[in-house]
Protein backbone atom coordinates (compact mmCIF):
# COMPACT_ATOMS: atom_id res chain seq x y z
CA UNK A 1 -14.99 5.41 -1.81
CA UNK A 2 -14.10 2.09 -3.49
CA UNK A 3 -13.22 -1.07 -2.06
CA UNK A 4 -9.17 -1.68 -3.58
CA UNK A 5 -8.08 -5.43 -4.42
CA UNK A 6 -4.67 -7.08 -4.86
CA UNK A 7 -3.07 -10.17 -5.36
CA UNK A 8 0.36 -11.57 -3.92
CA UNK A 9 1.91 -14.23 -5.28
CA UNK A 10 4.76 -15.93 -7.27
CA UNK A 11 5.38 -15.03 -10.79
CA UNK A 12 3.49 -17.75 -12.75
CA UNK A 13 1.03 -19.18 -10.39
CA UNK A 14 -1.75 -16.87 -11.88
CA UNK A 15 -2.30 -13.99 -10.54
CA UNK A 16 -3.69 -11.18 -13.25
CA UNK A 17 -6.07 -14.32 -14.44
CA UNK A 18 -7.62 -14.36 -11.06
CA UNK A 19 -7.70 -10.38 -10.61
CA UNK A 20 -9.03 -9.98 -14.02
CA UNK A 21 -12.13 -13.17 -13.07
CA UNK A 22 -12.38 -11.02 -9.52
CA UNK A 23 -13.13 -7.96 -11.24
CA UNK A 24 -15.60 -9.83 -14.10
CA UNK A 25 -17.34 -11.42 -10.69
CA UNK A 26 -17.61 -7.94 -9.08
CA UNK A 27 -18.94 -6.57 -12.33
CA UNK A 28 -21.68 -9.37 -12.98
CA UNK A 29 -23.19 -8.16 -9.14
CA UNK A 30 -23.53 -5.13 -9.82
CA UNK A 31 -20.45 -2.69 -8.95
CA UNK A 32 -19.05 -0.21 -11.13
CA UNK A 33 -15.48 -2.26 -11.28
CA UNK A 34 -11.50 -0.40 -12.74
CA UNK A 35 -9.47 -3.19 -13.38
CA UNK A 36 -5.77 -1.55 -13.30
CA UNK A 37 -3.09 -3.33 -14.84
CA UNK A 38 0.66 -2.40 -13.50
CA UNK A 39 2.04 -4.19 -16.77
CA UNK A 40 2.31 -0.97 -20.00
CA UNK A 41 2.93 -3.78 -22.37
CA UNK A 42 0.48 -5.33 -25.03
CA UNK A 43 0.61 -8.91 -23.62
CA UNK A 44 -1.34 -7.68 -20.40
CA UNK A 45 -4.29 -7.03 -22.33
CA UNK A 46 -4.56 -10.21 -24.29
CA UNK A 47 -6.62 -12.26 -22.11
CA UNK A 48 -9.25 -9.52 -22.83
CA UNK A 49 -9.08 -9.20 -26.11
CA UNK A 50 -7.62 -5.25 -25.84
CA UNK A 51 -5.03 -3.30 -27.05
CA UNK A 52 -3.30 -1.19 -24.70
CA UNK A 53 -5.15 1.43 -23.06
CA UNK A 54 -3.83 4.02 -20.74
CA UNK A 55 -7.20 5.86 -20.25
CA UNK A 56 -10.31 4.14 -18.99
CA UNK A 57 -12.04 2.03 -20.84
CA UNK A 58 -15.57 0.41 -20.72
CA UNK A 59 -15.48 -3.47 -22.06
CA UNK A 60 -18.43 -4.61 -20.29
CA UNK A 61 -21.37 -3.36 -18.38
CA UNK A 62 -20.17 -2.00 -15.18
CA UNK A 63 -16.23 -3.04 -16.27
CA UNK A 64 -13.48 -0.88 -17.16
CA UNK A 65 -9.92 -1.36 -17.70
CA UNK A 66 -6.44 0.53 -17.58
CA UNK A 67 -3.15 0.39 -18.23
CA UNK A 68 -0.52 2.35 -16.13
CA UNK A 69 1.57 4.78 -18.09
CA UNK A 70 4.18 5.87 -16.01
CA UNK A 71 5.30 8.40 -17.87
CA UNK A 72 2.19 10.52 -18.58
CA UNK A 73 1.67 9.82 -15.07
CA UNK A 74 4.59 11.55 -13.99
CA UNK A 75 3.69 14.40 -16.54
CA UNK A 76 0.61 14.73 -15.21
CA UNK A 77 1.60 14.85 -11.45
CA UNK A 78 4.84 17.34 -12.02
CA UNK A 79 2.07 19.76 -13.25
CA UNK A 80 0.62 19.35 -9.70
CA UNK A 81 4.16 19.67 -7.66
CA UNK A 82 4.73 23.25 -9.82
CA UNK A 83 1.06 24.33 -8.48
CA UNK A 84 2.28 23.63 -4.91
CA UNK A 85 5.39 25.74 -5.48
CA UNK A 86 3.66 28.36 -6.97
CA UNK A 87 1.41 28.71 -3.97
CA UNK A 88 4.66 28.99 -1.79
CA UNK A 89 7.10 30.65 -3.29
CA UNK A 90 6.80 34.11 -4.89
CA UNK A 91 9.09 33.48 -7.73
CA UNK A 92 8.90 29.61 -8.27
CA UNK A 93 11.76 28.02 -9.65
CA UNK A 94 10.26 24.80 -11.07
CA UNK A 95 7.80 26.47 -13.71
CA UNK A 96 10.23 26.25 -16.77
CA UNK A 97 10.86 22.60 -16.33
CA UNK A 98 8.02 21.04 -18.02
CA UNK A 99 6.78 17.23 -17.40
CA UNK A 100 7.72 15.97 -20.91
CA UNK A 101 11.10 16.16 -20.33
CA UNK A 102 11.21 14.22 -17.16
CA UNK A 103 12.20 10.47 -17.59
CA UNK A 104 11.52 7.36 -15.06
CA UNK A 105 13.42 7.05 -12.47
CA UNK A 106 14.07 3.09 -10.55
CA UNK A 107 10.66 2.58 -8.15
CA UNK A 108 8.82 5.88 -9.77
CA UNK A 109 6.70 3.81 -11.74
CA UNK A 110 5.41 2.19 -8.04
CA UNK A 111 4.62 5.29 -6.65
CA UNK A 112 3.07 6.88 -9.99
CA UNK A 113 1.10 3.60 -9.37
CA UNK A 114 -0.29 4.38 -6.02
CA UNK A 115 -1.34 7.98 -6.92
CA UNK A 116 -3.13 6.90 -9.77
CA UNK A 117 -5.05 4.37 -7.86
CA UNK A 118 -5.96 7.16 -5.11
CA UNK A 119 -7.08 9.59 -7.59
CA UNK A 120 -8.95 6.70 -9.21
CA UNK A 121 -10.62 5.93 -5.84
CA UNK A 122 -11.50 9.96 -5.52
CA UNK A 123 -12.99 10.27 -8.67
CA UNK A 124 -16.04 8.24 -7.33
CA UNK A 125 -16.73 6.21 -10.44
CA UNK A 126 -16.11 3.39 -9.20
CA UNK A 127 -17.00 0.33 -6.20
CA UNK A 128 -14.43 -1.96 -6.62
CA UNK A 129 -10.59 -1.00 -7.96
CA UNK A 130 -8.30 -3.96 -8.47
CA UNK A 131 -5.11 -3.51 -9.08
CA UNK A 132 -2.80 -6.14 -10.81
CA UNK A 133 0.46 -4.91 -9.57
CA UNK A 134 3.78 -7.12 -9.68
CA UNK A 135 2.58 -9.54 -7.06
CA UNK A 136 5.42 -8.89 -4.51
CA UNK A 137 7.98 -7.23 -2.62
CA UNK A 138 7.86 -4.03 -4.36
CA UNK A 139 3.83 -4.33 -4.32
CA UNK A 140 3.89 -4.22 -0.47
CA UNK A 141 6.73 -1.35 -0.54
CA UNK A 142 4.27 0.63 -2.94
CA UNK A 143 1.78 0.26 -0.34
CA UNK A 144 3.87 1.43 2.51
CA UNK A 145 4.99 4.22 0.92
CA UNK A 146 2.03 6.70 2.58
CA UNK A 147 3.62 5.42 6.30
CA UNK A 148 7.16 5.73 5.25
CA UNK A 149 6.84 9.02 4.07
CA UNK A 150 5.30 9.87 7.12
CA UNK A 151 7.77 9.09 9.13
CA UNK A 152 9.77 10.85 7.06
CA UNK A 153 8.32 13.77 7.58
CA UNK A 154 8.01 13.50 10.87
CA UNK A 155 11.15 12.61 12.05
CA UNK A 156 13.56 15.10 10.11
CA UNK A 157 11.22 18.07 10.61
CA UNK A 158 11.80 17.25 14.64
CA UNK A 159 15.63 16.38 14.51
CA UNK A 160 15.74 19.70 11.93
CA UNK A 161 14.21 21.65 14.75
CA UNK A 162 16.18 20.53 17.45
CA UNK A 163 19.39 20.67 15.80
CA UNK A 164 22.02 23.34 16.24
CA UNK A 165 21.36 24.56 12.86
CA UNK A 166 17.30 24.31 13.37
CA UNK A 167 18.01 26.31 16.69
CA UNK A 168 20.54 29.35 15.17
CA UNK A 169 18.19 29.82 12.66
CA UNK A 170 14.62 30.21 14.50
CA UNK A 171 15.17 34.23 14.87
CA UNK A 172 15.28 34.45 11.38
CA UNK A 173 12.59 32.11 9.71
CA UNK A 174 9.77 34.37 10.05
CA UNK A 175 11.40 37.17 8.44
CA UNK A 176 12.94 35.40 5.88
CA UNK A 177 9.82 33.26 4.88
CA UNK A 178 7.65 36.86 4.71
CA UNK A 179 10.18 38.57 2.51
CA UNK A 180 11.30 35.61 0.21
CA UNK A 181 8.13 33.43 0.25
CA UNK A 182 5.22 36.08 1.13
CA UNK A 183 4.16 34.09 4.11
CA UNK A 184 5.14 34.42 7.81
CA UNK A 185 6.23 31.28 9.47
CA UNK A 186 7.89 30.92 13.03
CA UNK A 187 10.41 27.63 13.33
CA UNK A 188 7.58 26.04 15.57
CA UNK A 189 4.73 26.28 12.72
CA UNK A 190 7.96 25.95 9.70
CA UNK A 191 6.55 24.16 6.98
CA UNK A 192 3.53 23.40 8.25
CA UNK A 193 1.04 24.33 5.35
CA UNK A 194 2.70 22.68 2.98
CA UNK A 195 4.05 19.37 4.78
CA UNK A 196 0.22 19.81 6.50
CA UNK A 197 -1.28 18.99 2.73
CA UNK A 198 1.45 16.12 2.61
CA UNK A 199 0.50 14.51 5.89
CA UNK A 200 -3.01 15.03 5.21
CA UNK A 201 -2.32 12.75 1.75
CA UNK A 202 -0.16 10.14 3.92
CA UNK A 203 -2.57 9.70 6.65
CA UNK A 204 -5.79 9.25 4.31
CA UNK A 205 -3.47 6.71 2.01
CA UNK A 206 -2.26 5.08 5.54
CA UNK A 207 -5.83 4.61 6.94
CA UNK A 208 -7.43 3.32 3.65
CA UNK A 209 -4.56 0.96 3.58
CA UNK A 210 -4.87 -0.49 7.18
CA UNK A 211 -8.74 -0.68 6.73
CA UNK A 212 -9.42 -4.05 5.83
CA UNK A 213 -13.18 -2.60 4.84
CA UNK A 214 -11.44 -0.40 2.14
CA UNK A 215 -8.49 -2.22 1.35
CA UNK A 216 -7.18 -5.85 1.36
CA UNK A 217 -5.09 -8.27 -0.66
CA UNK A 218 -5.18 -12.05 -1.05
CA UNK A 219 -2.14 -14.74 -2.00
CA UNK A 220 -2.23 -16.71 -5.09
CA UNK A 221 -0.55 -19.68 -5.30
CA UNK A 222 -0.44 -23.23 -6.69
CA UNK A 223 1.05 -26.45 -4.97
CA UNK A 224 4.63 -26.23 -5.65
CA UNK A 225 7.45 -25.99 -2.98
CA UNK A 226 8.39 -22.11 -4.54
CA UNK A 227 5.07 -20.87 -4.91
CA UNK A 228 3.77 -21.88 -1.37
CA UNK A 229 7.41 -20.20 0.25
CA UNK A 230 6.88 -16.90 -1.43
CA UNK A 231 3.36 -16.81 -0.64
CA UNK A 232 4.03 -17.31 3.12
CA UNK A 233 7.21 -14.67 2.91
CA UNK A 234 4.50 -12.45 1.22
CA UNK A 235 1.45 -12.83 3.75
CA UNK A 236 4.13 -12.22 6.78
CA UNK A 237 5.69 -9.19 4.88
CA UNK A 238 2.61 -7.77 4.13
CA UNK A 239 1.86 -7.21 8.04
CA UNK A 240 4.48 -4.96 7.88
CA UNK A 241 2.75 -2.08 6.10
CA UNK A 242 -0.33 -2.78 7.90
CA UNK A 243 -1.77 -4.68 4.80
CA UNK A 244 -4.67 -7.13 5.79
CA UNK A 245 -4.34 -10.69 4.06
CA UNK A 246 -7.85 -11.93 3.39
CA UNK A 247 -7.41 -15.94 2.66
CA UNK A 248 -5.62 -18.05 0.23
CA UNK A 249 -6.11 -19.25 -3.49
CA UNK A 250 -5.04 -22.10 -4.55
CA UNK A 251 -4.64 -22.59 -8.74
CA UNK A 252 -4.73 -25.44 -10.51
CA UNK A 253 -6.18 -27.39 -7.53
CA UNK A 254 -8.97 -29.22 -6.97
CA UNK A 255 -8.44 -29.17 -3.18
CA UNK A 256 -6.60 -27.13 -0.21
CA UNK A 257 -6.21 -29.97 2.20
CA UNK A 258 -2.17 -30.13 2.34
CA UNK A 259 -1.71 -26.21 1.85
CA UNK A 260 -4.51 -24.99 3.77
CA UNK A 261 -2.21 -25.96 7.49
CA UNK A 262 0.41 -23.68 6.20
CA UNK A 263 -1.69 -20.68 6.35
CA UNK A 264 -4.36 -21.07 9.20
CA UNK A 265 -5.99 -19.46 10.15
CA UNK A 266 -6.70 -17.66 6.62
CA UNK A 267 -9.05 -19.45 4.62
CA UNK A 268 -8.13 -21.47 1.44
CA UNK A 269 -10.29 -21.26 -1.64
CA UNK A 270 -9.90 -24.16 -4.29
CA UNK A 271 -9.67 -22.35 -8.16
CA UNK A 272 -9.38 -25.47 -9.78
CA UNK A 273 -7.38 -25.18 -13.46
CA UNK A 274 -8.49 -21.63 -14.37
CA UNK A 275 -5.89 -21.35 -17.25
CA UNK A 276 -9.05 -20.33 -19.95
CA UNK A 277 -11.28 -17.40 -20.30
CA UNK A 278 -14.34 -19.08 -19.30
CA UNK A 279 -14.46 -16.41 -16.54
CA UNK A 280 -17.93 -16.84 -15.03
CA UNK A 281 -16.93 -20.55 -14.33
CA UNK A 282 -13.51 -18.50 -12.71
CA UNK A 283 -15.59 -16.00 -11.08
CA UNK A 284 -18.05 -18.30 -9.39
CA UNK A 285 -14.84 -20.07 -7.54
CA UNK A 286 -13.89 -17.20 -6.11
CA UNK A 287 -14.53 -16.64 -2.65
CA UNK A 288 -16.28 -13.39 -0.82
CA UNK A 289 -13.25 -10.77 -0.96
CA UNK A 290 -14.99 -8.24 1.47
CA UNK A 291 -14.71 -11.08 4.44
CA UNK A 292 -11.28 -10.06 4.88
CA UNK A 293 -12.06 -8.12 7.61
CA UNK A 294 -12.26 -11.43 9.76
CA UNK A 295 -8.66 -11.83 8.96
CA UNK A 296 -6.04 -11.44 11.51
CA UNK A 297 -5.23 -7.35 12.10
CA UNK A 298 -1.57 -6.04 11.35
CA UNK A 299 -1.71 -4.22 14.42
CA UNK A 300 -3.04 -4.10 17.89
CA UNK A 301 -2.27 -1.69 20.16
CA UNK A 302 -4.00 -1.75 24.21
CA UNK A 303 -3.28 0.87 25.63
CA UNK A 304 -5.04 -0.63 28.84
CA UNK A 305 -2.97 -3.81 29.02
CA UNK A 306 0.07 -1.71 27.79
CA UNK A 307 0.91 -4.16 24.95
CA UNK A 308 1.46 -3.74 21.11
CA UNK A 309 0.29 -6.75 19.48
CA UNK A 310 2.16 -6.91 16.04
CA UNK A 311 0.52 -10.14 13.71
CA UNK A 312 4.11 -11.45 11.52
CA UNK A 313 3.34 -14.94 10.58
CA UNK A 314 5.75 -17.14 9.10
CA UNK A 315 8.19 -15.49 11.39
CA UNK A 316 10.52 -16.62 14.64
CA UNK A 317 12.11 -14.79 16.95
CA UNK A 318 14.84 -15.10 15.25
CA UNK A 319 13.64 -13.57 11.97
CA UNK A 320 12.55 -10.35 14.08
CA UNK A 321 14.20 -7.46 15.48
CA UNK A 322 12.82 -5.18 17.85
CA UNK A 323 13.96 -1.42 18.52
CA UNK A 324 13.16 1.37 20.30
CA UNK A 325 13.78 5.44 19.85
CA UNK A 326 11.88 7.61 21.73
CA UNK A 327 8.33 7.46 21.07
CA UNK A 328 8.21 4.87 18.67
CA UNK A 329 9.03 0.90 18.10
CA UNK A 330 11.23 -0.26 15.46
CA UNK A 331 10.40 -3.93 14.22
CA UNK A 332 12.50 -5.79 11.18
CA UNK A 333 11.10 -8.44 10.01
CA UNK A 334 12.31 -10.22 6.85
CA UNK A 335 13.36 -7.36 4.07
CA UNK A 336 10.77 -4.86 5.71
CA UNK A 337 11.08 -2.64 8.36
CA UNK A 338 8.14 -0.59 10.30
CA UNK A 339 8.29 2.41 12.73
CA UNK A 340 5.36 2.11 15.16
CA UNK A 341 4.49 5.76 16.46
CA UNK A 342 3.21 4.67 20.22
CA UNK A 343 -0.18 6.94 21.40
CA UNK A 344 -0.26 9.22 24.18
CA UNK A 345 -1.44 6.54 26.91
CA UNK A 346 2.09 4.66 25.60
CA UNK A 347 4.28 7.26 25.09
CA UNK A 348 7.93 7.67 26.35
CA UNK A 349 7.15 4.06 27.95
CA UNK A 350 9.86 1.92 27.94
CA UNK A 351 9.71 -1.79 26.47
CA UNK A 352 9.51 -4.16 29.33
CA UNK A 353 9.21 -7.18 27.40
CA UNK A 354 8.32 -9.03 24.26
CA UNK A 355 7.05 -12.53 22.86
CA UNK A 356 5.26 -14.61 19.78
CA UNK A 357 1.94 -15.52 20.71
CA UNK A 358 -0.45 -17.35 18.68
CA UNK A 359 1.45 -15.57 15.38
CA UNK A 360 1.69 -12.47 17.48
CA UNK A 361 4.47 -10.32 18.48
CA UNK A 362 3.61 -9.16 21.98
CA UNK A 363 5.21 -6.26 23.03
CA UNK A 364 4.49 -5.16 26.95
CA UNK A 365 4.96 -1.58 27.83
């Protein structure tokens, strides 16, 4: 399993500079290092001297690089949604739609993304992934995608069940699965091999995600008034898909003394102006990635104090709204909204109370 990097940050304050000196400074120790670029285009590539490359390839001992391709992506990955239906259905429908014809749809390319790093991180070839996604908003939706789903999942397949419709037709799901789809399900176990393999995925992408010892991401900024906003927007959003923010870099700086209050109690790491491609000079500013797991967590939850402890800073209790349906917490904060499924101990407990605590959003149950 690989340790996955990312960077946050503001169009222009140099972002795929630092991921690419990250990766050349993970390389030069020693790990076996994918540097994946989000960007198809030729102009990604330039800083390294490459043409665009949408397989792997080596440029360095222990460094490779890749493009995303969405659409051979998607090509590839239809091939794997027929196999599914084929091992479902006896007559599958899908099999004379092939994956050449299928064009990009808005926010595929982010998911095509995300299973292309997982498969990456499967493969085993490698320590350290970095991705150079967009940098932003849809960057942290691309990484919430494996809880989203989830919840998905989850919560149609129990409103489906206890629905009128769910309810008429429970005498007749396990005789109509057997004849039409060669396998006998009740309503209680409906769907469960195949949304089983699903929530299998979403859980493993969810856990890798929230574990800052597998996954983390870092903000890039500079010292202008924009850059520092969307960075701060950024770190607080990023809570919200359980994301751990490591620390801080500042470009073009030779200090972090006025930025470094805004974000405490991340670190701040001076880059200086690392606009060239001396990258070992780049890579030796660079701080120790891996400590982000002394970084705030996303998410607390006590079950012996009764409290959910949700980290969102930048925001006010104004900038937050907090729900609650059943067996789970709804919190909006910003342009992001997160379901919290409460834990036995917790469940079907009522909200008592809630307040911000040292960045914190307290919740007592």
């Amino acid at each position: 399993m690989a340790f996955i990097l990312t960077f946050l940050g503001k169009g222009g304050v140099g972002r795929s500079t630092v991921a690419i000196a990250a990766a050349k400074k993970y390389a030069g120790e020693g790990s076996r290092v994918l540097l994946i670029g989000q960007d198809p285009s030729p102009a990604w590539g330039i800083p390294l001297g490459l043409a665009p490359s949408f397989e792997p390839q080596t440029i360095g001992a222990n460094l490779s690089v890749v493009q995303m391709m969405a659409t051979s992506a998607v090509e590839s990955g239809w091939e794997e949604v027929k196999a599914i239906e084929a091992k479902y259905l006896r007559s599958p429908t899908l099999k004379n739609v092939y994956g050449q014809e299928l064009g990009i749809l808005p926010g595929m390319d982010g998911a095509v993304a995300l299973k292309e790093i997982w498969d990456y991180d499967k493969s085993g070839n490698y320590d350290v992934i970095i991705y150079d996604g967009d940098g932003d908003l849809n960057t942290l939706r691309l990484l919430g995608t494996p809880e989203m789903l989830s919840w998905y999942i989850r919560r149609f397949r129990e409103v489906f069940q206890q629905s009128d419709l769910g309810k008429a037709i429970s005498p007749f799901v396990q005789p109509v699965t057997s004849a039409v789809l060669n396998v006998s399900w009740t309503m209680d176990t409906f769907g469960d091999e195949p949304t089983q393999e699903a929530n299998s995925l979403l859980d493993q992408g969810k856990k890798t995600i929230s574990d800052p010892n597998r996954f983390a991401a870092y903000l890039v900024t500079d010292q202008s008034p924009a850059a520092i906003a969307k960075a701060k927007y950024l770190w607080g959003s990023a809570q919200q898909v359980n994301v751990t923010v490591g620390g801080v870099l500042v470009n073009r700086s030779e200090n972090t003394d006025a930025i470094a209050p805004e974000f405490a109690p991340l670190p701040t790491s001076a880059l200086g102006h690392i606009d060239g491609t001396d990258w070992d000079v780049m890579a030796a500013q660079l701080p120790d990635f891996k400590q982000a797991i002394a970084a705030p967590k996303p998410l607390i939850i006590d079950t012996a104090a009764r409290q959910v402890k949700v980290f969102l800073p930048t925001f006010d209790k104004k900038q937050v709204k907090l729900t609650q349906y059943g067996t789970e917490i709804t919190i909006e904060a910003g342009d992001q909204r997160r379901n919290i499924l409460l834990p036995p101990p917790l469940k079907g407990a009522p909200v008592k109370g809630a307040k911000f605590q040292d960045q914190y959003l307290i919740i007592s149950l």
